[in-house]
N, C-alpha and C. Protein backbone atom coordinates (compact mmCIF):
# COMPACT_ATOMS: atom_id res chain seq x y z
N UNK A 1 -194.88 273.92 3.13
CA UNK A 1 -194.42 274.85 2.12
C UNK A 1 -195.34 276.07 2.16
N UNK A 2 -194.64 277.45 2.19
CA UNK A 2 -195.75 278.47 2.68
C UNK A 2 -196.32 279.00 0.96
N UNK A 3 -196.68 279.78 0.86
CA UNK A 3 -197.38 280.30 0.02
C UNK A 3 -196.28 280.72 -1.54
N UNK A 4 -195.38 281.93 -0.81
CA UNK A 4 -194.40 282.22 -1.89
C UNK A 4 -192.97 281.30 -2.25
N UNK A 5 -193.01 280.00 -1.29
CA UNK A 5 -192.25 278.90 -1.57
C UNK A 5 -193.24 278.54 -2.84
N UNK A 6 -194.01 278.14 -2.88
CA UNK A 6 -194.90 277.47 -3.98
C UNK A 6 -195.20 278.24 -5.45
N UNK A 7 -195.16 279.36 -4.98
CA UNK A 7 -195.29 280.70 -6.10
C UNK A 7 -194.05 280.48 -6.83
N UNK A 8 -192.89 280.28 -5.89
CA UNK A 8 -191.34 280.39 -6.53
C UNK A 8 -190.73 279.02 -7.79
N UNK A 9 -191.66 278.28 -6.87
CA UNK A 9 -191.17 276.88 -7.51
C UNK A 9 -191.84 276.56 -8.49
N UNK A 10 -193.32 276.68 -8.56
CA UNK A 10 -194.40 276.76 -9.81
C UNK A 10 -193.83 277.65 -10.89
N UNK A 11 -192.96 278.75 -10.74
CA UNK A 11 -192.56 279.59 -12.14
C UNK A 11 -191.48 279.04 -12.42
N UNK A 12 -190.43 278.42 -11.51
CA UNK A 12 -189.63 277.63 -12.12
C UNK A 12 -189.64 276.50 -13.10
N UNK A 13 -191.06 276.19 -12.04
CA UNK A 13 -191.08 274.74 -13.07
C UNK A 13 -191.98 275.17 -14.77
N UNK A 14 -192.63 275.99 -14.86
CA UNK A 14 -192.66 276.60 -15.82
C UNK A 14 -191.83 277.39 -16.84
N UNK A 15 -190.42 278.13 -16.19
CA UNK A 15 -189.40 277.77 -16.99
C UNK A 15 -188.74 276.92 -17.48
N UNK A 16 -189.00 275.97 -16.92
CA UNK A 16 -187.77 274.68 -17.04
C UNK A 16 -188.91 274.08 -18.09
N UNK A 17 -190.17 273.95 -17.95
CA UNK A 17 -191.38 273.16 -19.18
C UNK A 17 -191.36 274.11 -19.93
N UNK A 18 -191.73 275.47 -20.30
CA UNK A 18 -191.45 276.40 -21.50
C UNK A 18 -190.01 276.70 -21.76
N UNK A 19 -189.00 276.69 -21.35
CA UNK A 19 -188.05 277.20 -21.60
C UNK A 19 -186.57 276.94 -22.20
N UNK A 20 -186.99 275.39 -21.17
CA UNK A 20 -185.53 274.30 -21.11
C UNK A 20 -184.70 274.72 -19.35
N UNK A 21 -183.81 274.06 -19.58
CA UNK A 21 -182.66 274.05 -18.20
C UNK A 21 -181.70 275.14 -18.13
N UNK A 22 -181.52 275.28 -19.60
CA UNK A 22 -180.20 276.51 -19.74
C UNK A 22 -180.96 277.80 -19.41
N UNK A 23 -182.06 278.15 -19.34
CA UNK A 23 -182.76 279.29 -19.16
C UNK A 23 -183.30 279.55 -17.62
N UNK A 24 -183.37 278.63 -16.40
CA UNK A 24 -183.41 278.22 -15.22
C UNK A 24 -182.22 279.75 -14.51
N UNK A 25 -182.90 280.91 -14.54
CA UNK A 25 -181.90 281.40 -13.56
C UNK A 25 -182.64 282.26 -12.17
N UNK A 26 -182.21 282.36 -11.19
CA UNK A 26 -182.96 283.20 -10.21
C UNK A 26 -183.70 283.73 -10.87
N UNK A 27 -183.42 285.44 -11.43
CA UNK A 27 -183.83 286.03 -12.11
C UNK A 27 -185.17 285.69 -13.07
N UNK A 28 -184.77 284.43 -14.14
CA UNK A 28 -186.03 284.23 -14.95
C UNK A 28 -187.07 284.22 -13.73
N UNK A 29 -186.85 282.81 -12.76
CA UNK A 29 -187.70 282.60 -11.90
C UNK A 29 -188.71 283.86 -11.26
N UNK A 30 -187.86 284.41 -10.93
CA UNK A 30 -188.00 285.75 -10.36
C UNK A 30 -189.35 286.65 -10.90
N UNK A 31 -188.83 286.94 -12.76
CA UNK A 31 -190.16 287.36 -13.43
C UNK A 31 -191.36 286.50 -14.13
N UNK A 32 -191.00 285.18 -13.80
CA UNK A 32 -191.96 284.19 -14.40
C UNK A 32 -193.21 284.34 -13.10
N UNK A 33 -192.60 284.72 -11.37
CA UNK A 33 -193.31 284.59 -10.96
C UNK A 33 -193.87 286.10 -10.58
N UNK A 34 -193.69 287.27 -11.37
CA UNK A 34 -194.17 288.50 -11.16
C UNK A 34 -193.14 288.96 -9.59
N UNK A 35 -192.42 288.45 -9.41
CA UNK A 35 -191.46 289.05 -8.18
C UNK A 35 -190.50 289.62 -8.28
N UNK A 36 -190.18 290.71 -6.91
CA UNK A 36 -189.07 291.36 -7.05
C UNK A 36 -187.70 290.73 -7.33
N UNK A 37 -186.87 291.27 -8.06
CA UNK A 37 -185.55 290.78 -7.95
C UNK A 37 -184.26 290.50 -7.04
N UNK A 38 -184.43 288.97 -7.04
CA UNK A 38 -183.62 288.54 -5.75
C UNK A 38 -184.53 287.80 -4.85
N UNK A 39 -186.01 287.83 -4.97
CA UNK A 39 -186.55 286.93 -4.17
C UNK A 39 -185.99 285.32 -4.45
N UNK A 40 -186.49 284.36 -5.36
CA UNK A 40 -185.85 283.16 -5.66
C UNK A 40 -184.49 283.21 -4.99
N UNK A 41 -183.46 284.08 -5.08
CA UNK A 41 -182.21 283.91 -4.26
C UNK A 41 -182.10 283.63 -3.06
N UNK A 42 -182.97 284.64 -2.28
CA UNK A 42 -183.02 284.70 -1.01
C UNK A 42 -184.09 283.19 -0.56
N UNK A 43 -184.59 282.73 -0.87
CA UNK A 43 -185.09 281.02 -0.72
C UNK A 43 -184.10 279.86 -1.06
N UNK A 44 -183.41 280.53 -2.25
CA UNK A 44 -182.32 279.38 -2.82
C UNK A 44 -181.37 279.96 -3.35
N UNK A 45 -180.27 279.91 -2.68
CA UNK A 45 -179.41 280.61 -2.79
C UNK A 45 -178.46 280.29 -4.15
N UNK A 46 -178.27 278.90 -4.27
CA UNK A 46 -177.60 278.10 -5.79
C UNK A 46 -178.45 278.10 -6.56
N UNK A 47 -178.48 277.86 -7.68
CA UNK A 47 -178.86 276.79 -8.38
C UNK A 47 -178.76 275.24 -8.29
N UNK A 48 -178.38 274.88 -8.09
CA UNK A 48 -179.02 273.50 -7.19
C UNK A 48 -179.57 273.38 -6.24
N UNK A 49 -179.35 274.46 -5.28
CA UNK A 49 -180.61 274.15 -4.07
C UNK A 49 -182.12 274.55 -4.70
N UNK A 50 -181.96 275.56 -5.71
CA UNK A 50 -183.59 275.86 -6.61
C UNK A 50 -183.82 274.24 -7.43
N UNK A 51 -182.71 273.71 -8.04
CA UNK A 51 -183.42 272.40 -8.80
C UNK A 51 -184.01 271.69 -7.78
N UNK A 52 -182.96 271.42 -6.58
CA UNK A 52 -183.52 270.50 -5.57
C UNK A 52 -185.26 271.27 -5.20
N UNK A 53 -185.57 272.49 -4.97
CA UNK A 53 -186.79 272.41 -4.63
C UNK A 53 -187.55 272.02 -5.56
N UNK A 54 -187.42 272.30 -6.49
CA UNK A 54 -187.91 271.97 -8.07
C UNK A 54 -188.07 270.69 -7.97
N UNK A 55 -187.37 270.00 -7.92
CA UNK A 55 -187.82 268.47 -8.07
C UNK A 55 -188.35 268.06 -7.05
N UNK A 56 -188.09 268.51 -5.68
CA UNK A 56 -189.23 267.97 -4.72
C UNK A 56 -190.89 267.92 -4.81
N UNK A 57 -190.95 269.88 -5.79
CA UNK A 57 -192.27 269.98 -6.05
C UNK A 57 -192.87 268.83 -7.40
N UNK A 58 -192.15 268.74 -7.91
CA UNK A 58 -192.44 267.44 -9.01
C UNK A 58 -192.76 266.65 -8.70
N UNK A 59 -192.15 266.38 -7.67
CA UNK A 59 -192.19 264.65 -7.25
C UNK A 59 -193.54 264.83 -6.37
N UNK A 60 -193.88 265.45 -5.72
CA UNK A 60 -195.05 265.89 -4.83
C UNK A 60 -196.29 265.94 -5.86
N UNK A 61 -196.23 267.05 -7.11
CA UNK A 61 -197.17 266.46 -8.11
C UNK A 61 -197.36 265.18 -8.50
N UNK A 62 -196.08 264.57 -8.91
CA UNK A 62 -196.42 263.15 -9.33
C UNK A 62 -197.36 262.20 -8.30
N UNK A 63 -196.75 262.04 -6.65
CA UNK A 63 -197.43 261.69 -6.00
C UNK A 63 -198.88 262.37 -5.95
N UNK A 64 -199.38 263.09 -5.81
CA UNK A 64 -201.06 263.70 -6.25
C UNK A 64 -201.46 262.74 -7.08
N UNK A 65 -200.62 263.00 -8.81
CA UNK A 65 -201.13 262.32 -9.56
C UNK A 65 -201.40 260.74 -9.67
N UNK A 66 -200.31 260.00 -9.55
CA UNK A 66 -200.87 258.68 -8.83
C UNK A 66 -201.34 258.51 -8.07
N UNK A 67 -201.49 259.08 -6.91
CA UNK A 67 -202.86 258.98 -5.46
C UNK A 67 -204.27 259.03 -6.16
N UNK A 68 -204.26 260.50 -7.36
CA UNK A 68 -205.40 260.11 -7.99
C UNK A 68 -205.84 259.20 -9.09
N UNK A 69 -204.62 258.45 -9.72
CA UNK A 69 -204.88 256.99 -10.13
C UNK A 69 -205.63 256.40 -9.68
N UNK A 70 -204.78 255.77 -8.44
CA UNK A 70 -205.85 255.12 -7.01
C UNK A 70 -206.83 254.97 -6.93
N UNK A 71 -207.58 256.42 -6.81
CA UNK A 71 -208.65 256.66 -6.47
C UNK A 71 -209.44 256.38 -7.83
N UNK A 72 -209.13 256.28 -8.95
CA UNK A 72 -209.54 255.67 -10.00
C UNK A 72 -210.06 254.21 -10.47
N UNK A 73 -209.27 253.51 -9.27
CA UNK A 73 -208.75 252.13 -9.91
C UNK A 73 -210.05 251.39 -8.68
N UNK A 74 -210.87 250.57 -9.30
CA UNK A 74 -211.42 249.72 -8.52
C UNK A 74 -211.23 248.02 -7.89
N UNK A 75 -211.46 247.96 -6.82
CA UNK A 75 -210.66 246.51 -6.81
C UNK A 75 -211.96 245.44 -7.01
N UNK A 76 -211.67 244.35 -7.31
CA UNK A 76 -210.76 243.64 -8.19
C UNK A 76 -210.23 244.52 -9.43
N UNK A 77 -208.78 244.77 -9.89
CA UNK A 77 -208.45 245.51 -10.80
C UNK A 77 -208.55 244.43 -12.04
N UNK A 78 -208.95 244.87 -12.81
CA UNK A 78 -208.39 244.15 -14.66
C UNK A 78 -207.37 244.49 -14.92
N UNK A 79 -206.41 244.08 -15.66
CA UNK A 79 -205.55 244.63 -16.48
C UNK A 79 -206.07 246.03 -17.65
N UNK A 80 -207.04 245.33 -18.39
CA UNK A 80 -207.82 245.96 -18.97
C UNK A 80 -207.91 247.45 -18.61
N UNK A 81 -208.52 247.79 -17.66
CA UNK A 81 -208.99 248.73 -16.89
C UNK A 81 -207.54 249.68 -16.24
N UNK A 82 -206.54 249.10 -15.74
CA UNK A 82 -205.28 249.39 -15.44
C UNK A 82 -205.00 250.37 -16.99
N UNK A 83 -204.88 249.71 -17.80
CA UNK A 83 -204.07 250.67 -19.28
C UNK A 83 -204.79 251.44 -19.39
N UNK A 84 -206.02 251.21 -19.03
CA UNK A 84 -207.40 252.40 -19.52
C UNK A 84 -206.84 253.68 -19.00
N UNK A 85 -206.25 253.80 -17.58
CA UNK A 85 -206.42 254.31 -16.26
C UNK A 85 -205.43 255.04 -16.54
N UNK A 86 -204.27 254.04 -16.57
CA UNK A 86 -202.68 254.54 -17.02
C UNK A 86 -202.69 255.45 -18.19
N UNK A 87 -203.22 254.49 -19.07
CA UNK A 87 -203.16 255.46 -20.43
C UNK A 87 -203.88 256.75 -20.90
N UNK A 88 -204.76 256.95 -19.87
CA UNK A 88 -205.49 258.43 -19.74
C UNK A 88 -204.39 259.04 -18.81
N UNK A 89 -203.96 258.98 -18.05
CA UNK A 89 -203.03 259.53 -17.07
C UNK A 89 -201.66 259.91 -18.36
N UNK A 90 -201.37 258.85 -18.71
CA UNK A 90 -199.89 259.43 -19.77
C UNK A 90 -200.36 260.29 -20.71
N UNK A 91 -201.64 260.50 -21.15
CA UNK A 91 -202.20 261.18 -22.27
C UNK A 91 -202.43 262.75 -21.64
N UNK A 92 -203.07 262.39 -20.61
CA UNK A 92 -203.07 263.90 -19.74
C UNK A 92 -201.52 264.70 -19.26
N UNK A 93 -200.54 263.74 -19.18
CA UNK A 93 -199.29 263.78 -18.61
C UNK A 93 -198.43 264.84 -20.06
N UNK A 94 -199.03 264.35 -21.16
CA UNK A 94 -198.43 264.92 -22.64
C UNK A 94 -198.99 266.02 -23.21
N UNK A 95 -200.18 266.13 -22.35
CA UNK A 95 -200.94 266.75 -22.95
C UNK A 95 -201.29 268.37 -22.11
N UNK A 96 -202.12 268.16 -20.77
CA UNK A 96 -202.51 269.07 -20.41
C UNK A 96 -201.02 269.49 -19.22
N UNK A 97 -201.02 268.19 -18.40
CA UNK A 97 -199.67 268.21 -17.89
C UNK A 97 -198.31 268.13 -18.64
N UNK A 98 -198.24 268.87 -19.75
CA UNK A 98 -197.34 269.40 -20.50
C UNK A 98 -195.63 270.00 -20.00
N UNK A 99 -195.92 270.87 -19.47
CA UNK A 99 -195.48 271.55 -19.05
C UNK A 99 -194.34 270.86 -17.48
N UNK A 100 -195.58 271.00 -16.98
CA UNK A 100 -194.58 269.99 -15.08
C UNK A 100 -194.11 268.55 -16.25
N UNK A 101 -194.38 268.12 -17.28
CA UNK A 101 -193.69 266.75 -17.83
C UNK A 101 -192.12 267.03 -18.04
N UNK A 102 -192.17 268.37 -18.71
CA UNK A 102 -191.20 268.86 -19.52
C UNK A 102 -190.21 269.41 -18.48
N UNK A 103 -190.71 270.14 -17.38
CA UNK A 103 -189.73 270.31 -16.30
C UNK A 103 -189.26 268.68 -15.73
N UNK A 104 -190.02 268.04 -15.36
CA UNK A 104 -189.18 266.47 -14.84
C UNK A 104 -188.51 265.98 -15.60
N UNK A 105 -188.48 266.47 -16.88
CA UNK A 105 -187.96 265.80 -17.64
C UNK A 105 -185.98 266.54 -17.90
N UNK A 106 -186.00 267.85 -17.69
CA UNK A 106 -185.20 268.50 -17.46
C UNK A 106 -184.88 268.15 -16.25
N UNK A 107 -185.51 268.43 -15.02
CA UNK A 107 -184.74 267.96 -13.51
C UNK A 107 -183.76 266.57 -13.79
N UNK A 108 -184.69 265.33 -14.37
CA UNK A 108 -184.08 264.39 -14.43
C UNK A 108 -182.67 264.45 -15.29
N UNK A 109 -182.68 264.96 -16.07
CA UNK A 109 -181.60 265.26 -16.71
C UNK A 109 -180.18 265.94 -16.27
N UNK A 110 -180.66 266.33 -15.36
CA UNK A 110 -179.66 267.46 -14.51
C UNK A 110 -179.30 266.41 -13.76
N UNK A 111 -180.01 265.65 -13.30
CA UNK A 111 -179.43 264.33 -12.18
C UNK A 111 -178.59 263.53 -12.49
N UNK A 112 -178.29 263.59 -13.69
CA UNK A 112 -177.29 262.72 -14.07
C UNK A 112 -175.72 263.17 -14.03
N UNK A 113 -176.08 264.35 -13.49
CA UNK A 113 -174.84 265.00 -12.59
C UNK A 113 -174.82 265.38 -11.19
N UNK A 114 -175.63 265.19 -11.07
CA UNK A 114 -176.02 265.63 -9.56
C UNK A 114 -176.42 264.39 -8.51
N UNK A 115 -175.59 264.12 -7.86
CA UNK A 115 -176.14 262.83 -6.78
C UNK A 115 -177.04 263.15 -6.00
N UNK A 116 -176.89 264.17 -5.22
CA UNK A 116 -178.08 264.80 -4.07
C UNK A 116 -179.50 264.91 -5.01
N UNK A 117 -179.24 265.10 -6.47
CA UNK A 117 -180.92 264.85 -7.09
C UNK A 117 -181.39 263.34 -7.24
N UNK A 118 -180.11 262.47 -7.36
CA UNK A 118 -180.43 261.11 -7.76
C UNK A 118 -180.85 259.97 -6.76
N UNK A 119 -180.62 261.25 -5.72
CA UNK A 119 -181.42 260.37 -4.37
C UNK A 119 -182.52 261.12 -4.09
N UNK A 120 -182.99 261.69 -4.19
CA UNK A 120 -183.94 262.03 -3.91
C UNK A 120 -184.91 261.95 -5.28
N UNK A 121 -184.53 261.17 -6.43
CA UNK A 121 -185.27 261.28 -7.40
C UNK A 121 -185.74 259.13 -6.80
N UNK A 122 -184.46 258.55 -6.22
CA UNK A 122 -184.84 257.39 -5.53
C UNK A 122 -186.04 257.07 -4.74
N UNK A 123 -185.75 258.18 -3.61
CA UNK A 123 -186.65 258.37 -3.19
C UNK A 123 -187.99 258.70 -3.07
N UNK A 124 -187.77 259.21 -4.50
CA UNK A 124 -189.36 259.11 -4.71
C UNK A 124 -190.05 258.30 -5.33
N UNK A 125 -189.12 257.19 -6.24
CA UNK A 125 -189.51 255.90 -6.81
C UNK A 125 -189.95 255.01 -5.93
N UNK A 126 -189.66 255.19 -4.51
CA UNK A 126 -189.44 254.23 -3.77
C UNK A 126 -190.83 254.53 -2.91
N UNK A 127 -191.31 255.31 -2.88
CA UNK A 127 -192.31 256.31 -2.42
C UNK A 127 -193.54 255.87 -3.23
N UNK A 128 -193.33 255.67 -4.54
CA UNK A 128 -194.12 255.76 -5.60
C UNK A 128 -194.35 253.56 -5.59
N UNK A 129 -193.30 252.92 -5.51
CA UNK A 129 -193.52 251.79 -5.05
C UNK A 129 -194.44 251.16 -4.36
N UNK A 130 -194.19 251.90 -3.01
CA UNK A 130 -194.94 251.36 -2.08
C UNK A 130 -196.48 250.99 -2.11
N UNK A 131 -197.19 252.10 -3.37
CA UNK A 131 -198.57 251.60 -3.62
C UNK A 131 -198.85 251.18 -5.21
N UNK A 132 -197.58 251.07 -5.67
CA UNK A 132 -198.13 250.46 -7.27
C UNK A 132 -197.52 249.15 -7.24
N UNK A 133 -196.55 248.83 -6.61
CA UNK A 133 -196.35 247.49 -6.76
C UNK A 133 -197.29 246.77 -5.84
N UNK A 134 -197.91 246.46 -4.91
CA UNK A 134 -198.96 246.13 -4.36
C UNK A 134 -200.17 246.23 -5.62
N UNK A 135 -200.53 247.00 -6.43
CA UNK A 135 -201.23 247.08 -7.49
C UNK A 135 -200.88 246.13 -8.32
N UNK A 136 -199.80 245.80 -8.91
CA UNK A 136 -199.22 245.55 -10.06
C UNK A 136 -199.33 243.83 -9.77
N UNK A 137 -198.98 243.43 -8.09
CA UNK A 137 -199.11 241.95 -7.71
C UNK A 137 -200.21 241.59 -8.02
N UNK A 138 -201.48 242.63 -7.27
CA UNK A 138 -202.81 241.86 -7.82
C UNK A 138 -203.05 242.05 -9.08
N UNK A 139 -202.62 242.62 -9.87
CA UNK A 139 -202.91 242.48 -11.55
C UNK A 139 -202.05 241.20 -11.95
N UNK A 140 -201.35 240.31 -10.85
CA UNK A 140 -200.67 239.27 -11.46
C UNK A 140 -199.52 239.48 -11.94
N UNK A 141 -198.52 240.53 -11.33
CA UNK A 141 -197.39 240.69 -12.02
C UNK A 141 -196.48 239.21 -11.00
N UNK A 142 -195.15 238.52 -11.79
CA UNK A 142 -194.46 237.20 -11.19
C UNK A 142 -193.61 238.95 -10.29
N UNK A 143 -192.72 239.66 -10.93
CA UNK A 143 -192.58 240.29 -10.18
C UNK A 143 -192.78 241.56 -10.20
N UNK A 144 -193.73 241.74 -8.63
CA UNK A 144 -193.65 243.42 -8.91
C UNK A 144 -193.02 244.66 -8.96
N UNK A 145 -192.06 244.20 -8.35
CA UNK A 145 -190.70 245.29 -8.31
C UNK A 145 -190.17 245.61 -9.63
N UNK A 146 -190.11 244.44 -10.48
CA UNK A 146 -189.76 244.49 -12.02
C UNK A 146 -190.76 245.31 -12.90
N UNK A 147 -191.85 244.91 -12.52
CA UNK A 147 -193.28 245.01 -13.55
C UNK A 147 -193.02 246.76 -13.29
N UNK A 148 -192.59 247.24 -12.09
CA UNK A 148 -193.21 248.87 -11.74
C UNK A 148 -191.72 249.25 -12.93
N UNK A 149 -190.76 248.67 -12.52
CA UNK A 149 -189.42 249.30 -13.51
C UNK A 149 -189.80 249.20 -14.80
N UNK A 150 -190.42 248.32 -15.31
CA UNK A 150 -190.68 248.15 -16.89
C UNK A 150 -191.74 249.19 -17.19
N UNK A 151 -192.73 249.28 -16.45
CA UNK A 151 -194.09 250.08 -16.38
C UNK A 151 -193.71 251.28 -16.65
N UNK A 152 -192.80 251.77 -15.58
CA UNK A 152 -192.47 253.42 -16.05
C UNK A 152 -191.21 254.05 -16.86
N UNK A 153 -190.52 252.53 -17.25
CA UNK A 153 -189.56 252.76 -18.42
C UNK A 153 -190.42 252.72 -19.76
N UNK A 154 -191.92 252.12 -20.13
CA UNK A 154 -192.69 252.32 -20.98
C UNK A 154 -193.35 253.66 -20.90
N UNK A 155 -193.99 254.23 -19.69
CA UNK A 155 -194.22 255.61 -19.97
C UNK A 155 -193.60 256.45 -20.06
N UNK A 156 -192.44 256.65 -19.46
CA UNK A 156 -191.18 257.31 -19.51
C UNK A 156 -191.54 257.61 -21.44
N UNK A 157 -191.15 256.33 -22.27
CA UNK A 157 -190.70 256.23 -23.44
C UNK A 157 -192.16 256.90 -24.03
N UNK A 158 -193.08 256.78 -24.13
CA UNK A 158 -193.89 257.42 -24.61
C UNK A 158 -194.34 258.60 -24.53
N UNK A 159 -194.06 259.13 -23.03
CA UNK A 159 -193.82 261.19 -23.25
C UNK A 159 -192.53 261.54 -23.75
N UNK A 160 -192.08 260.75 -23.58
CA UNK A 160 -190.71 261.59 -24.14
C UNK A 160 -190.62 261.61 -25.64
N UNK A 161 -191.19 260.19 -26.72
CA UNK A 161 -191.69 260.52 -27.71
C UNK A 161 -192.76 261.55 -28.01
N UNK A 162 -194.13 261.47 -27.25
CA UNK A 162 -194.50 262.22 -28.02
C UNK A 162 -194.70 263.78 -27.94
N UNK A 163 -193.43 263.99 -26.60
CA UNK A 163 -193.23 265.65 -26.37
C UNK A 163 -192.50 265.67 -27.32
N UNK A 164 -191.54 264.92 -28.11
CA UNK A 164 -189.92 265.67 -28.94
C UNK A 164 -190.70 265.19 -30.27
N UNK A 165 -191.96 264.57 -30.47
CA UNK A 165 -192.36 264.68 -31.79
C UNK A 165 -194.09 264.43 -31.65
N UNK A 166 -194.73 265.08 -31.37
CA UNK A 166 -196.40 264.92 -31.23
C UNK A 166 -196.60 264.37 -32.16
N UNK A 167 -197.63 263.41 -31.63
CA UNK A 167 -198.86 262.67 -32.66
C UNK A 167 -200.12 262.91 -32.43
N UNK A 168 -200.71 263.58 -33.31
CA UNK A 168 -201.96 264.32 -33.08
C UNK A 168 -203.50 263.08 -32.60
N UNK A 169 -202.75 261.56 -32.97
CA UNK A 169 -203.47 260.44 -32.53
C UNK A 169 -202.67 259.87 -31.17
N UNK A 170 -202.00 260.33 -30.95
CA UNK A 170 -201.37 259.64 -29.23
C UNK A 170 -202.16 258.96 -28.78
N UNK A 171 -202.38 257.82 -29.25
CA UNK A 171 -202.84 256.70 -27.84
C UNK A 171 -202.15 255.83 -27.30
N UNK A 172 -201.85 256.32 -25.73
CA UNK A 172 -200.84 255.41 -25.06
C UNK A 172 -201.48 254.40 -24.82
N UNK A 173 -202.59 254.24 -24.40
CA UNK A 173 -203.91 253.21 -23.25
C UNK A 173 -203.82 251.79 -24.33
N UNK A 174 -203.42 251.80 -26.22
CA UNK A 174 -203.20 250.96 -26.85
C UNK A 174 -201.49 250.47 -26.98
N UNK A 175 -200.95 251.45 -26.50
CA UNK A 175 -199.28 250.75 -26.47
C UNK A 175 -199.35 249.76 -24.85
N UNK A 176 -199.94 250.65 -23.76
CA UNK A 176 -199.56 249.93 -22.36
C UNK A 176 -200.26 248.66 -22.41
N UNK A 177 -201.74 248.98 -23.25
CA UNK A 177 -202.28 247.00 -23.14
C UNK A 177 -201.77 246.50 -23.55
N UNK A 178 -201.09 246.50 -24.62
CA UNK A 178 -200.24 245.88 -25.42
C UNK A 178 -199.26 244.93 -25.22
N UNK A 179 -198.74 245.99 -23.97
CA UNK A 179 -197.47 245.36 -23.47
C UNK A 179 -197.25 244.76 -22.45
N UNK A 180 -198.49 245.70 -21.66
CA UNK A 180 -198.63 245.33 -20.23
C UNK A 180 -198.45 243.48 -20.08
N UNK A 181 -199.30 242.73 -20.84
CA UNK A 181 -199.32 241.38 -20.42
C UNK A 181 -197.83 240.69 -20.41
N UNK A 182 -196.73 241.35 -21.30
CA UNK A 182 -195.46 241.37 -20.87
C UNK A 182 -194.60 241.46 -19.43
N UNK A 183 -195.18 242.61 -19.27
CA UNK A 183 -194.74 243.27 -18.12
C UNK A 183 -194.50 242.55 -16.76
N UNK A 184 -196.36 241.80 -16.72
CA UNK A 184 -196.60 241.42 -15.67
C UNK A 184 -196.16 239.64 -15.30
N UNK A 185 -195.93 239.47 -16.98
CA UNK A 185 -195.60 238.28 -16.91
C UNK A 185 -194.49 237.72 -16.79
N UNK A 186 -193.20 239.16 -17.16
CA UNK A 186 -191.92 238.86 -17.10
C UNK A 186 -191.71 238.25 -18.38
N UNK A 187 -192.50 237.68 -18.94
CA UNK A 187 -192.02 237.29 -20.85
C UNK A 187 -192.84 238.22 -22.02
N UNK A 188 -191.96 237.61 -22.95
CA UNK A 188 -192.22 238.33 -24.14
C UNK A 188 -193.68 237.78 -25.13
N UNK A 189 -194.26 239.15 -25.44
CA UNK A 189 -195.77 238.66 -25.25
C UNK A 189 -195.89 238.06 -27.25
């Protein structure tokens, strides 16, 4: 991705986190990123080929951001230590990562019309798999394929609460321990 690909897609995704989806047009893009008019066009000619870059760059953050989980997480993992990890990550995700939350959160939304996003939004689950369920086994999950679906249908649920209504006490790191021993266990804790 060269330089003003990244320029283009970073102001998008800053419209789409300040702005909403209905406000997503070349144009905004255009002055969000201090550029002439018609650049964003001439890279993406639809609007869906701009969401599609849009969500690629998302998904590329997200991967960063769990790589730097990873690099967080020491082995032998605790559970313990896992929510610690997680739950600073969802807190930063609501918080400072505000913004790229609020655009994925719009991309995803758009996908529910869009198939060419809903595979490639697959694809990045599947991407995102490959090193948390391996995590999630040695934390003792019966299954890990399940444990990762439950895992990020719980964080999912907690930015999305506390972007559409802040709690000035947000602590996720006490909802995920909470539940986590659920998760991993496949029963109800």
């Amino acid at each position: 991705m060269d330089d003003r690909q990244r320029q283009i897609l970073d102001a998008a995704i800053t419209v789409l986190g300040t702005r909403g989806p209905r406000h997503l047009t070349h144009r905004a893009v255009d002055d969000q990123a201090g550029l002439p008019t018609g650049s964003t066009s001439n890279r993406y000619r639809t609007r869906e080929a701009l969401l599609a870059g849009v969500l690629d760059r998302v998904l590329d953050a997200e991967a960063a951001t769990w790589n730097r989980l990873a690099t967080d997480l020491h082995h032998p993992i605790h559970p313990d230590t896992f929510a610690t990890v997680v739950g600073a990550l969802v807190h930063h995700l609501a918080h400072d990562g505000r913004v790229l939350t609020l655009a994925r959160l719009a991309i995803f939304g758009e996908a529910a019309h869009q198939p060419a996003l809903q595979r490639r939004i697959a694809h990045g689950q599947a991407t995102l798999a490959t090193w948390a369920t391996p995590v999630l086994a040695s934390l003792g999950a019966h299954h890990p394929t399940r444990a990762l679906r439950l895992l990020l249908a719980l964080i999912d649920g907690l930015l999305n609460n506390q972007l559409a209504n802040p709690d000035p006490a947000f602590d996720p790191t006490t909802a995920i321990g909470t539940v986590l021993p659920a998760i991993l266990t496949g029963h109800e804790t």
